[in-house]
N, C-alpha and C. Protein backbone atom coordinates (compact mmCIF):
# COMPACT_ATOMS: atom_id res chain seq x y z
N UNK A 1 19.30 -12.46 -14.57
CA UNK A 1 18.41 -11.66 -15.44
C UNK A 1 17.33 -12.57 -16.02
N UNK A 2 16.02 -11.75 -16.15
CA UNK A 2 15.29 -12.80 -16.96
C UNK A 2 15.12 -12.76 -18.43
N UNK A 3 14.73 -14.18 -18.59
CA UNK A 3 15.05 -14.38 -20.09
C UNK A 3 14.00 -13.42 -20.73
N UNK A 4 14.31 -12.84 -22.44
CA UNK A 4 13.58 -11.62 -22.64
C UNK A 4 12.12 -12.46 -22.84
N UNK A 5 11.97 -13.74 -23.37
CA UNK A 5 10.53 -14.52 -23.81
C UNK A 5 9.75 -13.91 -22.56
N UNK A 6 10.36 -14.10 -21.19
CA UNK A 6 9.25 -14.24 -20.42
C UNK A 6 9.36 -12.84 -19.24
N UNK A 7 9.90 -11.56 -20.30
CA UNK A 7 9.34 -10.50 -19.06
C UNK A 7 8.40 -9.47 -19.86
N UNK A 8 8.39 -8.04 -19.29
CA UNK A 8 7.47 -7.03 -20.30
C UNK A 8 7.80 -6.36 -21.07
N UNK A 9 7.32 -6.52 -21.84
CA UNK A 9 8.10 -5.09 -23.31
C UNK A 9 8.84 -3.87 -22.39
N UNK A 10 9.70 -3.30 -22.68
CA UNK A 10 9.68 -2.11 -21.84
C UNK A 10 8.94 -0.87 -22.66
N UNK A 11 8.03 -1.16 -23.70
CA UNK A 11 6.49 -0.38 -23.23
C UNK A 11 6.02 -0.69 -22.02
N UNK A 12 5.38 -1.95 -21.89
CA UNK A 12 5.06 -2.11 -20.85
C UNK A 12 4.86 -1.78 -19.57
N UNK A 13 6.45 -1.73 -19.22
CA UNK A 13 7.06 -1.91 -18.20
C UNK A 13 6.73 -0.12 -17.84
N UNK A 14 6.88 0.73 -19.17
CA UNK A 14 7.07 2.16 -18.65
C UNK A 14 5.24 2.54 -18.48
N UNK A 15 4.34 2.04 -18.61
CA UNK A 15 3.02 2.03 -18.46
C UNK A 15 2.89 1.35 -16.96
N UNK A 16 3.38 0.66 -16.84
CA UNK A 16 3.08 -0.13 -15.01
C UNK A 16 3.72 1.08 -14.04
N UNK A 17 5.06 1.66 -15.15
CA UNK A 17 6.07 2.54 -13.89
C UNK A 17 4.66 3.89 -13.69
N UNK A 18 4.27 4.16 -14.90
CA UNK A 18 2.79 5.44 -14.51
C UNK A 18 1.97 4.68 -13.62
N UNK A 19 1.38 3.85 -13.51
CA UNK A 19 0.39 3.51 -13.06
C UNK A 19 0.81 3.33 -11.39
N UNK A 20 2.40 2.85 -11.37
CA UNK A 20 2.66 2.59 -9.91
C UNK A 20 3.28 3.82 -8.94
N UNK A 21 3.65 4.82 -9.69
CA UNK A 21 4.35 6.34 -9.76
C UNK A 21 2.98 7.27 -8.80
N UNK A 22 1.79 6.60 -9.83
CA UNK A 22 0.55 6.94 -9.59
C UNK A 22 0.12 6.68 -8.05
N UNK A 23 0.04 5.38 -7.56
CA UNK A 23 -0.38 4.61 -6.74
C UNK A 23 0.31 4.94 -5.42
N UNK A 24 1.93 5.48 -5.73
CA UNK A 24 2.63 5.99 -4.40
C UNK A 24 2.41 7.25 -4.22
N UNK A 25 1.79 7.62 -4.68
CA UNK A 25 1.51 9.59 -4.71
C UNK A 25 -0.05 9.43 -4.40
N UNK A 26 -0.18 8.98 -4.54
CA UNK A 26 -1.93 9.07 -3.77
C UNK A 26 -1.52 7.90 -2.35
N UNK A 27 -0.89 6.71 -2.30
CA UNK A 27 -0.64 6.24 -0.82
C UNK A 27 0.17 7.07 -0.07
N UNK A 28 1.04 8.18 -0.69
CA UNK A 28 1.82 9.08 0.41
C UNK A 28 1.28 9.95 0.90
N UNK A 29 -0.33 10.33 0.50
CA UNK A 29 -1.14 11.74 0.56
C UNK A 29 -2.30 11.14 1.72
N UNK A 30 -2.57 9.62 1.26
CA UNK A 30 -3.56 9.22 2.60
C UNK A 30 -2.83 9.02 4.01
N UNK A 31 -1.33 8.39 3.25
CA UNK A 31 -0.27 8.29 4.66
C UNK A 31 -0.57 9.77 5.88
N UNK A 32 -0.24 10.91 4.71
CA UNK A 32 -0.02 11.77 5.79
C UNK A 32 -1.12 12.57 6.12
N UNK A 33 -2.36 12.41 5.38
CA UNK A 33 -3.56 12.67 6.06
C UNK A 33 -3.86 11.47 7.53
N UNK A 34 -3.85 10.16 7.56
CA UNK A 34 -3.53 9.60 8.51
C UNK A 34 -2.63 9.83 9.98
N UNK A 35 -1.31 10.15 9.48
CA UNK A 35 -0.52 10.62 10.57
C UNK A 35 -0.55 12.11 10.63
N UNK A 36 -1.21 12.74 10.30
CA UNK A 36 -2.51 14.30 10.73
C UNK A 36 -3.34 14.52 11.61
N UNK A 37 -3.90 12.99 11.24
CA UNK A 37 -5.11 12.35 12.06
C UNK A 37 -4.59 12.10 13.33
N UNK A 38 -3.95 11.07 13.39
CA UNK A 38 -3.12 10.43 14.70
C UNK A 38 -2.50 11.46 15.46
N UNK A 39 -2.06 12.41 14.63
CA UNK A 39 -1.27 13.67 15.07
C UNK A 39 -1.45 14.80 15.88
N UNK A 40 -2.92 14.77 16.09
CA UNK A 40 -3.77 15.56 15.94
C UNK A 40 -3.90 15.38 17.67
N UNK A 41 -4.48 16.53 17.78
CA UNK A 41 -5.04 16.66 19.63
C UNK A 41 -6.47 16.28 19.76
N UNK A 42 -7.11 15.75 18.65
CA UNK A 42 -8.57 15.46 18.49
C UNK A 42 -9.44 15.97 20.28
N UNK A 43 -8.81 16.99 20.44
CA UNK A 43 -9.68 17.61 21.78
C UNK A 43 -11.07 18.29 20.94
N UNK A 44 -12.09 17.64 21.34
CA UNK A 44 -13.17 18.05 20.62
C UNK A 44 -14.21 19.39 21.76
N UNK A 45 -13.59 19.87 22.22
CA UNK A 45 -14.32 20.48 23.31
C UNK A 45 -15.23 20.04 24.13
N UNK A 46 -14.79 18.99 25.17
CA UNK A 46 -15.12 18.06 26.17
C UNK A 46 -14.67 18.62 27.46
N UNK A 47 -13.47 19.85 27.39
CA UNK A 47 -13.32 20.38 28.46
C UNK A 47 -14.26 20.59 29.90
N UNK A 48 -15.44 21.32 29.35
CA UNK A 48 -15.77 21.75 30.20
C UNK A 48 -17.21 21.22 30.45
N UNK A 49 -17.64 19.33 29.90
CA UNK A 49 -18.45 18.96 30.23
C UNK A 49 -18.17 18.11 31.21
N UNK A 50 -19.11 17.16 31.30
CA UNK A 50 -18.84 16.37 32.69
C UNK A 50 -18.07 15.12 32.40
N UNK A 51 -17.16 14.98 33.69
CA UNK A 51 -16.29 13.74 33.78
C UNK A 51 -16.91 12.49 32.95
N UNK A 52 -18.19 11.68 32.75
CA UNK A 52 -18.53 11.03 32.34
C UNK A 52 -18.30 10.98 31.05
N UNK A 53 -18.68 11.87 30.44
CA UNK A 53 -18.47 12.29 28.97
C UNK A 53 -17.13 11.78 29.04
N UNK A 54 -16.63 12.88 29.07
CA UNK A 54 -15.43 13.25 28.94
C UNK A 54 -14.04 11.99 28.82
N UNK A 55 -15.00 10.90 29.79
CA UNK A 55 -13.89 9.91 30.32
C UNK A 55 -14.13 8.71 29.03
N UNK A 56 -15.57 8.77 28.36
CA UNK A 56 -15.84 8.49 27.35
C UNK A 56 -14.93 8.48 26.10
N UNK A 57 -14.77 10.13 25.98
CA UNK A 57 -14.04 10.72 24.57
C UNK A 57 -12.63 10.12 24.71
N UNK A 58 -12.02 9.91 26.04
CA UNK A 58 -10.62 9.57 25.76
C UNK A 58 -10.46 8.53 25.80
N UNK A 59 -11.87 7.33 26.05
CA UNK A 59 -11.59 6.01 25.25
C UNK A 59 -11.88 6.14 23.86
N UNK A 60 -12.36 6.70 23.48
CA UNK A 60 -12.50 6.69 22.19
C UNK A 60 -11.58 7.34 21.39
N UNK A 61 -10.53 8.18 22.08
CA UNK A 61 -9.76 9.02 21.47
C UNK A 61 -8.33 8.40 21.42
N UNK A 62 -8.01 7.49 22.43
CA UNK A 62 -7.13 6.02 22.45
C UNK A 62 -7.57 4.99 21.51
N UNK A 63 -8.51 4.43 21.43
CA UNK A 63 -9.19 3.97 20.51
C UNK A 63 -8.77 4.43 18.48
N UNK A 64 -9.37 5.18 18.17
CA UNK A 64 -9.09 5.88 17.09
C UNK A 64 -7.79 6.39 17.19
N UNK A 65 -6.97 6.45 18.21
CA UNK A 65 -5.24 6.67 17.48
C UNK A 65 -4.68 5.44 17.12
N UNK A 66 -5.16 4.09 18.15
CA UNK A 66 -4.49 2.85 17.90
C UNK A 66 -4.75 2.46 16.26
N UNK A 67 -6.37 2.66 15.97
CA UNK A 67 -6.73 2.76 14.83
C UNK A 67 -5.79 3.02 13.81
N UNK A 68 -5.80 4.57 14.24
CA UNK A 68 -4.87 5.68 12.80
C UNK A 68 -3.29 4.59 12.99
N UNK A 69 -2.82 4.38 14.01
CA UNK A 69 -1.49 3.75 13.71
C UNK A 69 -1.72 2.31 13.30
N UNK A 70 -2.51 1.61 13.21
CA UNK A 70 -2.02 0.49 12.45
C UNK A 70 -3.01 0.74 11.17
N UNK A 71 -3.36 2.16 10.55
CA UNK A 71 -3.74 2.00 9.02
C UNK A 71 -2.48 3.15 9.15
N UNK A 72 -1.28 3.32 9.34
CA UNK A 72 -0.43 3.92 9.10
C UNK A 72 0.87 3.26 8.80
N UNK A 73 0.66 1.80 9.61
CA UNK A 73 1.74 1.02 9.31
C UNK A 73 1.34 0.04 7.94
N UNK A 74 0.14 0.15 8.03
CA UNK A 74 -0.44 -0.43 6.87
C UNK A 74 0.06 -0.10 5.48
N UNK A 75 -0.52 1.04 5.73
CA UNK A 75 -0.02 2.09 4.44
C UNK A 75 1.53 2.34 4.20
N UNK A 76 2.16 2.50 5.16
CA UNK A 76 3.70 2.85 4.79
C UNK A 76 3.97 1.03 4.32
N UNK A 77 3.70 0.09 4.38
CA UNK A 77 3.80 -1.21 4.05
C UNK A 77 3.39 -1.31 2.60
N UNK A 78 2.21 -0.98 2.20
CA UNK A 78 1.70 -0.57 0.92
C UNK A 78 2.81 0.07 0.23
N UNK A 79 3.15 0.88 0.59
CA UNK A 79 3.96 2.19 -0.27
C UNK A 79 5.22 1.33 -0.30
N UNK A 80 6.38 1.28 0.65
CA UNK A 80 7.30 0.08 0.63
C UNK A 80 7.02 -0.50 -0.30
N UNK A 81 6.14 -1.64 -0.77
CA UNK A 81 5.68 -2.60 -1.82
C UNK A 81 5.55 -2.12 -2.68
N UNK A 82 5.14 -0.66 -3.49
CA UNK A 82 5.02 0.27 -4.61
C UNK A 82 6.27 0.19 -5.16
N UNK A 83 6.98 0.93 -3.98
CA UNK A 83 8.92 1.41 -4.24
C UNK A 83 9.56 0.33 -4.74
N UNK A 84 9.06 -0.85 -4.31
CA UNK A 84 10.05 -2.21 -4.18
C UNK A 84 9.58 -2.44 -6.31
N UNK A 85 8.09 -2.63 -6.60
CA UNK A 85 7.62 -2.63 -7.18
C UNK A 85 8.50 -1.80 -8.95
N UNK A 86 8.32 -0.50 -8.12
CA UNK A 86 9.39 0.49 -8.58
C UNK A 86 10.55 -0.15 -9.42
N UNK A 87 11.20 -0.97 -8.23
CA UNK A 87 12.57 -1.37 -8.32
C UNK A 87 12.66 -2.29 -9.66
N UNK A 88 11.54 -3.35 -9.44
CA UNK A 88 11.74 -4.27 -9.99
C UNK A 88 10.97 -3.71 -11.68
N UNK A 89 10.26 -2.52 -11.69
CA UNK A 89 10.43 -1.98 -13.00
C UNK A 89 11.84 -1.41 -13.91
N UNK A 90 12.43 -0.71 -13.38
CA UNK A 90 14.09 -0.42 -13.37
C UNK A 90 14.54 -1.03 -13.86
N UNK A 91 14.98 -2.50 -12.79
CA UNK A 91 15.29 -3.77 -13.40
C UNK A 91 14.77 -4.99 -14.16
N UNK A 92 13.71 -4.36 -14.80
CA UNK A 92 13.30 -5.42 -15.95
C UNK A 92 12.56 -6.74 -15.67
N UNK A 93 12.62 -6.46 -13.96
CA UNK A 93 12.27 -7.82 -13.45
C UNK A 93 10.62 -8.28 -13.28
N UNK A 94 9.98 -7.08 -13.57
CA UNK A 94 8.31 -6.37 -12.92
C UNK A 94 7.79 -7.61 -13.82
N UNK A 95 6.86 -7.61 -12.87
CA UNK A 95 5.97 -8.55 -13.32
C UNK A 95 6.12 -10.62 -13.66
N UNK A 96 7.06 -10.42 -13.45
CA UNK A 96 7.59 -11.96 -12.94
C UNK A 96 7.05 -12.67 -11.41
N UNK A 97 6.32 -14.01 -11.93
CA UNK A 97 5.97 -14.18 -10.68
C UNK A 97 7.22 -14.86 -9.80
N UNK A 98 7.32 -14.22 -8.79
CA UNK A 98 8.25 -15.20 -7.79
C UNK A 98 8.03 -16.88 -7.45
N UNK A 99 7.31 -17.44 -7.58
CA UNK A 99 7.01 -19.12 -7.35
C UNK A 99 7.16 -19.54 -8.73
N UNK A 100 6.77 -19.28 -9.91
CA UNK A 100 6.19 -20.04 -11.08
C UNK A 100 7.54 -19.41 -12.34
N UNK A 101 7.80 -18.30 -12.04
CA UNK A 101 8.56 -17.46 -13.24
C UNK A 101 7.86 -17.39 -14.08
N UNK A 102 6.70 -17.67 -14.17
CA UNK A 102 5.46 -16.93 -15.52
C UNK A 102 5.24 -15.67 -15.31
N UNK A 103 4.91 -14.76 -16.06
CA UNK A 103 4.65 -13.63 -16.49
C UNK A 103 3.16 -13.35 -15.59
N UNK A 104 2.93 -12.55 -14.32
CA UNK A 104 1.30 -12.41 -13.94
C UNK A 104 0.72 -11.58 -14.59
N UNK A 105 -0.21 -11.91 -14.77
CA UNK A 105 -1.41 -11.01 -16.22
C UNK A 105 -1.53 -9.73 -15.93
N UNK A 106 -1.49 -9.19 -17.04
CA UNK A 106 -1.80 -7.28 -17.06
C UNK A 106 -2.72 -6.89 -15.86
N UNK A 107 -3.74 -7.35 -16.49
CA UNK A 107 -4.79 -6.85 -15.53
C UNK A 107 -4.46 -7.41 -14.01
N UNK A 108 -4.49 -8.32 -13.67
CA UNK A 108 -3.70 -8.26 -12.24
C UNK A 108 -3.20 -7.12 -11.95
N UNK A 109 -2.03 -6.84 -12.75
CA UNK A 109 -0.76 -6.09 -12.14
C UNK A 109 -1.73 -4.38 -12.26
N UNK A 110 -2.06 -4.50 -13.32
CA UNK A 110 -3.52 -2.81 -13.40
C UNK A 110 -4.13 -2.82 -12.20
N UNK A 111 -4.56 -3.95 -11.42
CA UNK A 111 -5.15 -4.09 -10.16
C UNK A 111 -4.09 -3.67 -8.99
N UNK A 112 -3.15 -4.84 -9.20
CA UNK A 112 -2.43 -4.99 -7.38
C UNK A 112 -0.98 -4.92 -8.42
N UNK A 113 -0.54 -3.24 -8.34
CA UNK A 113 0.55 -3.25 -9.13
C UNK A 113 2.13 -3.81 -8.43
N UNK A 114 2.07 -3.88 -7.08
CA UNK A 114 2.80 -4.37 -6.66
C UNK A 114 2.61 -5.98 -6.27
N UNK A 115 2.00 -6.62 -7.08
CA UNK A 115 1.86 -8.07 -7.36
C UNK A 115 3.19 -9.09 -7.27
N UNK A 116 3.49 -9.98 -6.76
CA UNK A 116 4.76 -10.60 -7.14
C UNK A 116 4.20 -12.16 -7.42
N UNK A 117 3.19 -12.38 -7.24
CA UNK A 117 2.84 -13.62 -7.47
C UNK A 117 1.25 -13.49 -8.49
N UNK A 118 1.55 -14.59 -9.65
CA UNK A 118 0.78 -15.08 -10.42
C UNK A 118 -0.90 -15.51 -9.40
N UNK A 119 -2.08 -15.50 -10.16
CA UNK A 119 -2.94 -16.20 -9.55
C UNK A 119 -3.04 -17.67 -9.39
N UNK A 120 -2.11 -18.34 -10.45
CA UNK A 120 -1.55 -19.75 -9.84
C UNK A 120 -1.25 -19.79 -8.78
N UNK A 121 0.39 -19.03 -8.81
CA UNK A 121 1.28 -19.41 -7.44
C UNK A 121 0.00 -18.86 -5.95
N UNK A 122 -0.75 -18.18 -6.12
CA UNK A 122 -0.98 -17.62 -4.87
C UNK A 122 -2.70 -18.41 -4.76
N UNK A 123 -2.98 -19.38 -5.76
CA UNK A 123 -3.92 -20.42 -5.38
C UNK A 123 -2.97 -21.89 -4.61
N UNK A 124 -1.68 -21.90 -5.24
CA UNK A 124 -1.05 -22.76 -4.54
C UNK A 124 -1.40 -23.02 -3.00
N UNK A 125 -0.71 -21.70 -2.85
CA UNK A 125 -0.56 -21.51 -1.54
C UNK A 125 -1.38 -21.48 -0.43
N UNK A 126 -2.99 -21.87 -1.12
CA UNK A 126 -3.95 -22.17 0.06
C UNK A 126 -4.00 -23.78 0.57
């Protein structure tokens, strides 16, 4: 457990859980507008023009699914990191950096609420 000096009030903590509650409900709504997208028969009525065209649209239509699936794996990766985020509100643990055990600044976490590292630890690391 961490020591109480160095985690968030649980005010805090219940202000990050809105803000991150927030953040998975709008990433679950682009998720599945995405896999809509991907989902989709994107047949744009190319039927009945000429092969050239046509042979065109379904590079481009391979193209833009490979697209939609890796901003789909993207996003379900995002959201994962919310939930996890989640977790570590629950458990008292939010907002602790993993390398340093300092506390990462509000505004960070208002930014990239699923943050686990301080802007120290993650200047370290270049």
């Amino acid at each position: 457990m961490v020591d109480e000096a160095t985690r968030y009030s649980d005010a805090d903590l219940a202000e990050f859980k809105v803000i991150i509650l927030n953040k998975i409900q709008k990433a679950q709504s682009d998720l599945d507008l995405i896999k809509s997208a991907y989902m989709n028969d994107l047949n744009n009525g190319t039927d009945d023009t000429s092969p050239t065209f046509k042979a065109f649209e379904e590079g481009s239509e391979s193209m833009s699914k490979e697209a939609n699936s890796q901003l789909a794996i993207r996003q379900e990766k995002f959201i994962r990191d919310l939930k996890n985020a989640l977790f570590r509100v629950e458990n008292k643990t939010y907002g602790v950096c993993k390398v340093t055990g300092k506390l990462i600044g509000k505004e960070r976490l208002k930014i990239v609420p699923h943050a686990t590292m301080s802007i120290e630890a993650k200047n370290l690391q270049r």
